[in-house]
PDB file of N, CA and C in Angstrom:
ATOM      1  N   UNK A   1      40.464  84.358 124.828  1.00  0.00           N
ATOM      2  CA  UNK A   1      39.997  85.620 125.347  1.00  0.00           C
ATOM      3  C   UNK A   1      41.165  86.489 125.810  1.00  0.00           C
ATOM      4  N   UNK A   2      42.152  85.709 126.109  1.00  0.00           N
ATOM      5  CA  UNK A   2      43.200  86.557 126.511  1.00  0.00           C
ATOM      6  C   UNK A   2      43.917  87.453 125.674  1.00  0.00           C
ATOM      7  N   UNK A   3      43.980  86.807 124.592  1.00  0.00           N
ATOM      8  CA  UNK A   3      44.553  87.248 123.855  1.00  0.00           C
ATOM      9  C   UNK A   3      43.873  88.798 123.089  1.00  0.00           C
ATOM     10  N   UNK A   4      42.698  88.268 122.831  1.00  0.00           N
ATOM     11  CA  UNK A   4      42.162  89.636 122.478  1.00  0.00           C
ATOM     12  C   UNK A   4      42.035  90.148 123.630  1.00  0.00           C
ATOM     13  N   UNK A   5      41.693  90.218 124.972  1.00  0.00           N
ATOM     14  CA  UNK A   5      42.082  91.348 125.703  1.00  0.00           C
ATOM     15  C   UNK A   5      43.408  92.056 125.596  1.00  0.00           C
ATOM     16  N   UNK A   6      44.485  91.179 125.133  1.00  0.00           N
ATOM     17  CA  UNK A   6      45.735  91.910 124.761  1.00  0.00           C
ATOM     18  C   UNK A   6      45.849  93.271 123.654  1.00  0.00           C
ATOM     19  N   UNK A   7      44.700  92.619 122.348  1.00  0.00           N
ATOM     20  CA  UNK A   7      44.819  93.840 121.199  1.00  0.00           C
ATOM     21  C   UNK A   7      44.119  94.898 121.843  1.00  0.00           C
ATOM     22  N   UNK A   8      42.793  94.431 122.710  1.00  0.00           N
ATOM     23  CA  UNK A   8      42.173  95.824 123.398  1.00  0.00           C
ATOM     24  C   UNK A   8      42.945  96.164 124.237  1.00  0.00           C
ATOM     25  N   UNK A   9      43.986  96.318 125.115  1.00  0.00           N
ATOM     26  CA  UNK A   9      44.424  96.808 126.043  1.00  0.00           C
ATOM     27  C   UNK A   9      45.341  97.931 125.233  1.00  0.00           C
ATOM     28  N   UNK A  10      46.239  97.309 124.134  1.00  0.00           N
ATOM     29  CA  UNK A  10      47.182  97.448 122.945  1.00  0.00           C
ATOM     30  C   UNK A  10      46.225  98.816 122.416  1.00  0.00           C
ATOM     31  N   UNK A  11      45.251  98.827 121.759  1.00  0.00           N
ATOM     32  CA  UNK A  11      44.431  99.571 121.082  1.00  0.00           C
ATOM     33  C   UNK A  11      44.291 101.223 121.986  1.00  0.00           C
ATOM     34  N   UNK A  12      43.238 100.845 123.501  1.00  0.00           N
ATOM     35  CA  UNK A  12      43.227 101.572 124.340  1.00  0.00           C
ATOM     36  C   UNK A  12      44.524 102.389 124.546  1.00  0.00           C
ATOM     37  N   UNK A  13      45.432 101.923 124.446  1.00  0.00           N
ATOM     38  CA  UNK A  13      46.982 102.998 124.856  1.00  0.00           C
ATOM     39  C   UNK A  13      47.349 104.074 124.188  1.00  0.00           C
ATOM     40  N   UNK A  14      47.079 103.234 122.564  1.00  0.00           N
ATOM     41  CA  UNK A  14      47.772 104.011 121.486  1.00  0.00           C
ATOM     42  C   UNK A  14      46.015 105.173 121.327  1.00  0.00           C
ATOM     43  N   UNK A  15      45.256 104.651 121.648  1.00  0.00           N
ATOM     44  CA  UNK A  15      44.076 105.773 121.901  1.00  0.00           C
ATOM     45  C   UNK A  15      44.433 106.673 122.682  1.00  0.00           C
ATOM     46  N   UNK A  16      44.848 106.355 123.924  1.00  0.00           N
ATOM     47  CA  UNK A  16      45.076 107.587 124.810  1.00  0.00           C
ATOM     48  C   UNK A  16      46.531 108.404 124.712  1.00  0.00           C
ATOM     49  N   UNK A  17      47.103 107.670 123.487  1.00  0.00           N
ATOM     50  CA  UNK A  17      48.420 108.356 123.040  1.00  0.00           C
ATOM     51  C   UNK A  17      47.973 109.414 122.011  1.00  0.00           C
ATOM     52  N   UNK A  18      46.634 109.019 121.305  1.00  0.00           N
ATOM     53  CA  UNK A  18      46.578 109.550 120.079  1.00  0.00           C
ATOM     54  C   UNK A  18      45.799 110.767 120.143  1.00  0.00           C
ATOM     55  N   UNK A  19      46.094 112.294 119.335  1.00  0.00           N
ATOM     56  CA  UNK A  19      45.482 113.629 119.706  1.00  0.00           C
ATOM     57  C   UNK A  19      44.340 113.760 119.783  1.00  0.00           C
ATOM     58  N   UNK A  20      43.533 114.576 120.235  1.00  0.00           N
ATOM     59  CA  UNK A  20      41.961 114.585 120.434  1.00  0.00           C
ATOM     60  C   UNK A  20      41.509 114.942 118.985  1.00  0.00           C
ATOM     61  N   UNK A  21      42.464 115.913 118.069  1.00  0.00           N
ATOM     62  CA  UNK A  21      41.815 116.409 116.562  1.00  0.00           C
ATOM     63  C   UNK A  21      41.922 115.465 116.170  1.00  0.00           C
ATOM     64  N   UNK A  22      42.678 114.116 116.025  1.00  0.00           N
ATOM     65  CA  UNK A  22      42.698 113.058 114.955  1.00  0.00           C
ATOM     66  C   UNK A  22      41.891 112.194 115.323  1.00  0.00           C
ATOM     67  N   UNK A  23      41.001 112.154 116.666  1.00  0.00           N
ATOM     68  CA  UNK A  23      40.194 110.983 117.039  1.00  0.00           C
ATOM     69  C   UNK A  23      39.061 110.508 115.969  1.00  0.00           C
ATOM     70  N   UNK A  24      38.308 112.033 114.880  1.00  0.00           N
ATOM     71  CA  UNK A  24      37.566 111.403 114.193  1.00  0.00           C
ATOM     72  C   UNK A  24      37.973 110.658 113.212  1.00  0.00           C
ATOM     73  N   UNK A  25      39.136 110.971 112.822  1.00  0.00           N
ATOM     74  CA  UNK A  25      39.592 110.368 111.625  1.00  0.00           C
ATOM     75  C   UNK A  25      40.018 109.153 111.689  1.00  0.00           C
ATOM     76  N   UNK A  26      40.492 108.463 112.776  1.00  0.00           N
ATOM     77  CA  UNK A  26      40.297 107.154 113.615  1.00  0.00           C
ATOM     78  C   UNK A  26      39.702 106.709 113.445  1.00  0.00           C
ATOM     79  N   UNK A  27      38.769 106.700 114.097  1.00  0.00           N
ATOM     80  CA  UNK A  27      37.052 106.915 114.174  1.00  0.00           C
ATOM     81  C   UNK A  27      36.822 106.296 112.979  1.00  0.00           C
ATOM     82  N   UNK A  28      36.728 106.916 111.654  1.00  0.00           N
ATOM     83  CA  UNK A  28      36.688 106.761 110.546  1.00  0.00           C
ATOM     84  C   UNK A  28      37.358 105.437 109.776  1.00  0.00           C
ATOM     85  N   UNK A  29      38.691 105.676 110.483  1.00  0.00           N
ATOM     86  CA  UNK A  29      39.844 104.420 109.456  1.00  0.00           C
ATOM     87  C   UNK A  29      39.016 103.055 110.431  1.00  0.00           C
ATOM     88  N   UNK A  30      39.162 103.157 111.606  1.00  0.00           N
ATOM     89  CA  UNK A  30      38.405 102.172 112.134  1.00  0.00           C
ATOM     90  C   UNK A  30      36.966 101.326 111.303  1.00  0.00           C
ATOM     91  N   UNK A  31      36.282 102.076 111.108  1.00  0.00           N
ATOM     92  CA  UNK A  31      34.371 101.792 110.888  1.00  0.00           C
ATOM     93  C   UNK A  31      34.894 101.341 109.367  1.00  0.00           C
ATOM     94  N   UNK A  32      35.982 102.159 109.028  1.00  0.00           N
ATOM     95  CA  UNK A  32      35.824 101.639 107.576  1.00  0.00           C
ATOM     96  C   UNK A  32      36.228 100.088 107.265  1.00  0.00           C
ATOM     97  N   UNK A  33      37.706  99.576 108.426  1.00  0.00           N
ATOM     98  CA  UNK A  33      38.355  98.623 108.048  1.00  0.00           C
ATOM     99  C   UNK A  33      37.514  97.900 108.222  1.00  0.00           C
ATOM    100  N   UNK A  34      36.122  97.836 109.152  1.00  0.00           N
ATOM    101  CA  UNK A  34      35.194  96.894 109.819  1.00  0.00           C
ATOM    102  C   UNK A  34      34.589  96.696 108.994  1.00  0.00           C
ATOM    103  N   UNK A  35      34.301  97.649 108.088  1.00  0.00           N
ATOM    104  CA  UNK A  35      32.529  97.504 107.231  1.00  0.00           C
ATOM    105  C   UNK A  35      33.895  96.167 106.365  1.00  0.00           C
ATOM    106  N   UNK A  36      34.810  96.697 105.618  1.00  0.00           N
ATOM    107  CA  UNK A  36      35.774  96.234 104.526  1.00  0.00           C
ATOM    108  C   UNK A  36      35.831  94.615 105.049  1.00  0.00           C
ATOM    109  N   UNK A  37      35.967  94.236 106.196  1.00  0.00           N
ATOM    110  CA  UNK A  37      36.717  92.877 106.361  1.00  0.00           C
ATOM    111  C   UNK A  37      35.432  92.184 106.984  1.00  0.00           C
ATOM    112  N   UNK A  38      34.646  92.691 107.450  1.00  0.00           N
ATOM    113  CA  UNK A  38      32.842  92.135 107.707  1.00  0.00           C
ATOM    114  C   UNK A  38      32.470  91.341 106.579  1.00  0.00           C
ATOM    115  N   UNK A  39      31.954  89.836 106.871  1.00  0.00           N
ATOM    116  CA  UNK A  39      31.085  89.662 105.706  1.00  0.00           C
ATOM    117  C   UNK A  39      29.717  89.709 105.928  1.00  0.00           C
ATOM    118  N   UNK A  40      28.869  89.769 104.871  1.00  0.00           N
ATOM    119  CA  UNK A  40      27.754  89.767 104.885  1.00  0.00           C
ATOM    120  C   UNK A  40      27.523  88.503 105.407  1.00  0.00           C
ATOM    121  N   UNK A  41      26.016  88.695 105.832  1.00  0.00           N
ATOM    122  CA  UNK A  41      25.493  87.370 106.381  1.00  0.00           C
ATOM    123  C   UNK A  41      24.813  86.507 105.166  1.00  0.00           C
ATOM    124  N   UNK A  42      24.621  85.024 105.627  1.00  0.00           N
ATOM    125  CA  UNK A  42      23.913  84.279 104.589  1.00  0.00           C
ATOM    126  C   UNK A  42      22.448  84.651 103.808  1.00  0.00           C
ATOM    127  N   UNK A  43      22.051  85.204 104.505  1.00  0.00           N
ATOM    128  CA  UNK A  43      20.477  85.855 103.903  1.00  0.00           C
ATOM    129  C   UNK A  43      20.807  86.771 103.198  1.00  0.00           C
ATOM    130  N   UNK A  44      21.700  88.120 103.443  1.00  0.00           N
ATOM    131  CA  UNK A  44      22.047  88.926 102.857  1.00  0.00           C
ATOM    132  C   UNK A  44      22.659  88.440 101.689  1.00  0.00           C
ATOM    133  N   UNK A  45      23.825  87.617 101.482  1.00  0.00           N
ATOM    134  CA  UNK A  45      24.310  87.439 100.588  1.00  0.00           C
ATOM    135  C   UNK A  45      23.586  86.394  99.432  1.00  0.00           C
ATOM    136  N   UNK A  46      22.273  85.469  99.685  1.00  0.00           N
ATOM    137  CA  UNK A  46      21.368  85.316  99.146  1.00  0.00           C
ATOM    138  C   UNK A  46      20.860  85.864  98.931  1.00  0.00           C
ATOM    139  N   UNK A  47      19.986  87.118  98.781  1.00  0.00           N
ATOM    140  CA  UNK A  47      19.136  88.254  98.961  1.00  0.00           C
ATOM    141  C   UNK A  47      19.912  89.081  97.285  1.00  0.00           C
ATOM    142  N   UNK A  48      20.978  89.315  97.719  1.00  0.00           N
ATOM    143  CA  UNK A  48      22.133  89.945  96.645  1.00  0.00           C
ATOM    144  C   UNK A  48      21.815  88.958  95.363  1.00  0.00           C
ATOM    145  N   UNK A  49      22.330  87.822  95.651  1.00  0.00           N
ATOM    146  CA  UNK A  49      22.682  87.037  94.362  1.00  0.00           C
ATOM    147  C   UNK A  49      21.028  86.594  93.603  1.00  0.00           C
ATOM    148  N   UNK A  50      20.206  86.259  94.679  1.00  0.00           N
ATOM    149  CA  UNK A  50      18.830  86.432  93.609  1.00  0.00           C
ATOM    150  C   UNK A  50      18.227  87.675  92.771  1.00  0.00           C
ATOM    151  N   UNK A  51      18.840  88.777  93.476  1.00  0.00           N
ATOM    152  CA  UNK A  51      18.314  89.777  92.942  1.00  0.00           C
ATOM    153  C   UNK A  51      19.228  90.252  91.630  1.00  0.00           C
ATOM    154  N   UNK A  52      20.683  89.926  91.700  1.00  0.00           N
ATOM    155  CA  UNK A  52      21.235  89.841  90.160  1.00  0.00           C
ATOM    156  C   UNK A  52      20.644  88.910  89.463  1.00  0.00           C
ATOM    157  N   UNK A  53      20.104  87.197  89.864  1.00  0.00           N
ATOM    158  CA  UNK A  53      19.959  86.574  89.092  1.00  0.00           C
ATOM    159  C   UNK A  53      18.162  86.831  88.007  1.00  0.00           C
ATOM    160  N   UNK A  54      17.563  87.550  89.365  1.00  0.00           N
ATOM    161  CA  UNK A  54      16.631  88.517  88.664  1.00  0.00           C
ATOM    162  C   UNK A  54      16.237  89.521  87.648  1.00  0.00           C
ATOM    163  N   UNK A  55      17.961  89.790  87.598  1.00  0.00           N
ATOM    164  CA  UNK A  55      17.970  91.107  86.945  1.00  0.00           C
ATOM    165  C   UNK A  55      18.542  90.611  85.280  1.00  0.00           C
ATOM    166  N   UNK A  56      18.782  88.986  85.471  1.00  0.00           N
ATOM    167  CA  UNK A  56      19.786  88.599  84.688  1.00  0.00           C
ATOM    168  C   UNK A  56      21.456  89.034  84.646  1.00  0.00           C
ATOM    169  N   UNK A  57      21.462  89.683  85.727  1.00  0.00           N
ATOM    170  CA  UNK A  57      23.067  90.112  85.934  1.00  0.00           C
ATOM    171  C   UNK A  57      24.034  88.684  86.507  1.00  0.00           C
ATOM    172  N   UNK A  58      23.901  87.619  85.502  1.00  0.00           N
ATOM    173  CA  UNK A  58      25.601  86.568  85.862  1.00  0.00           C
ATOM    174  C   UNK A  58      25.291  86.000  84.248  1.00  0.00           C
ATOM    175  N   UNK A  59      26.381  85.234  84.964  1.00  0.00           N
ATOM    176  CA  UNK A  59      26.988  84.659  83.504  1.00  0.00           C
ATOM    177  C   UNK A  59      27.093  82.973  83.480  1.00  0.00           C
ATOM    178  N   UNK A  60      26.744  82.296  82.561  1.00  0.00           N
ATOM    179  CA  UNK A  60      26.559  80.916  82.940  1.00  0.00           C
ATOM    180  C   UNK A  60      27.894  80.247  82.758  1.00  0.00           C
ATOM    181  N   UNK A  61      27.864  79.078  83.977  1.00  0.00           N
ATOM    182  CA  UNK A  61      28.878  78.710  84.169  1.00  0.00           C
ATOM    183  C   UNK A  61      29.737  77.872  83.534  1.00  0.00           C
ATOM    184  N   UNK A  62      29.329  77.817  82.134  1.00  0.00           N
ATOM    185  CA  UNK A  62      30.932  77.206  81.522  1.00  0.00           C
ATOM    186  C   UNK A  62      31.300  78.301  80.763  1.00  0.00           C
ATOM    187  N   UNK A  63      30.931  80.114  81.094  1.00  0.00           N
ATOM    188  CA  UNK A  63      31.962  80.934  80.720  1.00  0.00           C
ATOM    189  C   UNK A  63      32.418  81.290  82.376  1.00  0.00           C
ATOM    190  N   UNK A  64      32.751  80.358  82.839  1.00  0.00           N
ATOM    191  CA  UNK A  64      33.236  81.685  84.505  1.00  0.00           C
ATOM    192  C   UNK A  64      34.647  81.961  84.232  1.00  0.00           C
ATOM    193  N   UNK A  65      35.294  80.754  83.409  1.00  0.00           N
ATOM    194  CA  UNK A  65      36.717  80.870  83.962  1.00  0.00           C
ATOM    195  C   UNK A  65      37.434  81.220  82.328  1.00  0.00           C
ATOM    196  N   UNK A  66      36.335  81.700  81.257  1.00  0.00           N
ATOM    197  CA  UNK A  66      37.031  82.110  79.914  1.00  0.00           C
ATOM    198  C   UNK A  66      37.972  83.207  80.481  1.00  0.00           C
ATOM    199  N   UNK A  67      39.127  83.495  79.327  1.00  0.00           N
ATOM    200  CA  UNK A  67      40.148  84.075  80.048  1.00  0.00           C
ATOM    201  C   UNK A  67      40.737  83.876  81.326  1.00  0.00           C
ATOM    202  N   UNK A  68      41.057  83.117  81.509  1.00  0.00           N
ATOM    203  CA  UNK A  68      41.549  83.954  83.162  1.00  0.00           C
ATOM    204  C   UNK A  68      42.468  83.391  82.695  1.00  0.00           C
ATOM    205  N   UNK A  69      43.221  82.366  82.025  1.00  0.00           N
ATOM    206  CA  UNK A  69      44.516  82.446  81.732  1.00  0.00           C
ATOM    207  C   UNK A  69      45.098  83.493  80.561  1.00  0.00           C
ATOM    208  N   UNK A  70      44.709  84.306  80.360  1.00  0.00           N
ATOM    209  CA  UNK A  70      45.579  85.536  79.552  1.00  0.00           C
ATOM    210  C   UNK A  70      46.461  86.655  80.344  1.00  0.00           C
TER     211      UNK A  70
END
């Protein structure tokens, strides 16, 4: 816990360093890196893969790894 109180304390500074016009755009780079490095949850990511396998969208698995050495 300490430690991440360290990046929030760290974070908070360079916030109150940083201009009031650029706060949305912050704002922004922030929500985005979150959605980006978030994973989905297990239902969700079940939810996903039945609904390709529904759609017939995969590929059976003794082609997964054709090519990948080229």
């Amino acid at each position: 816990m300490a430690r991440q109180d360290a990046y929030l304390d760290q974070i908070q500074q360079e916030l109150k360093l940083t201009p009031v016009e650029y706060l949305p755009a912050l704002l922004n780079i922030v929500h985005t890196f979150r959605e980006s490095v978030a994973m989905n949850s297990a239902e969700e990511s079940f939810r996903t893969g039945w609904s390709e396998i529904k759609k017939g969208d995969y590929e059976p698995i003794s082609q997964l790894w054709d090519g990948i050495d080229q």
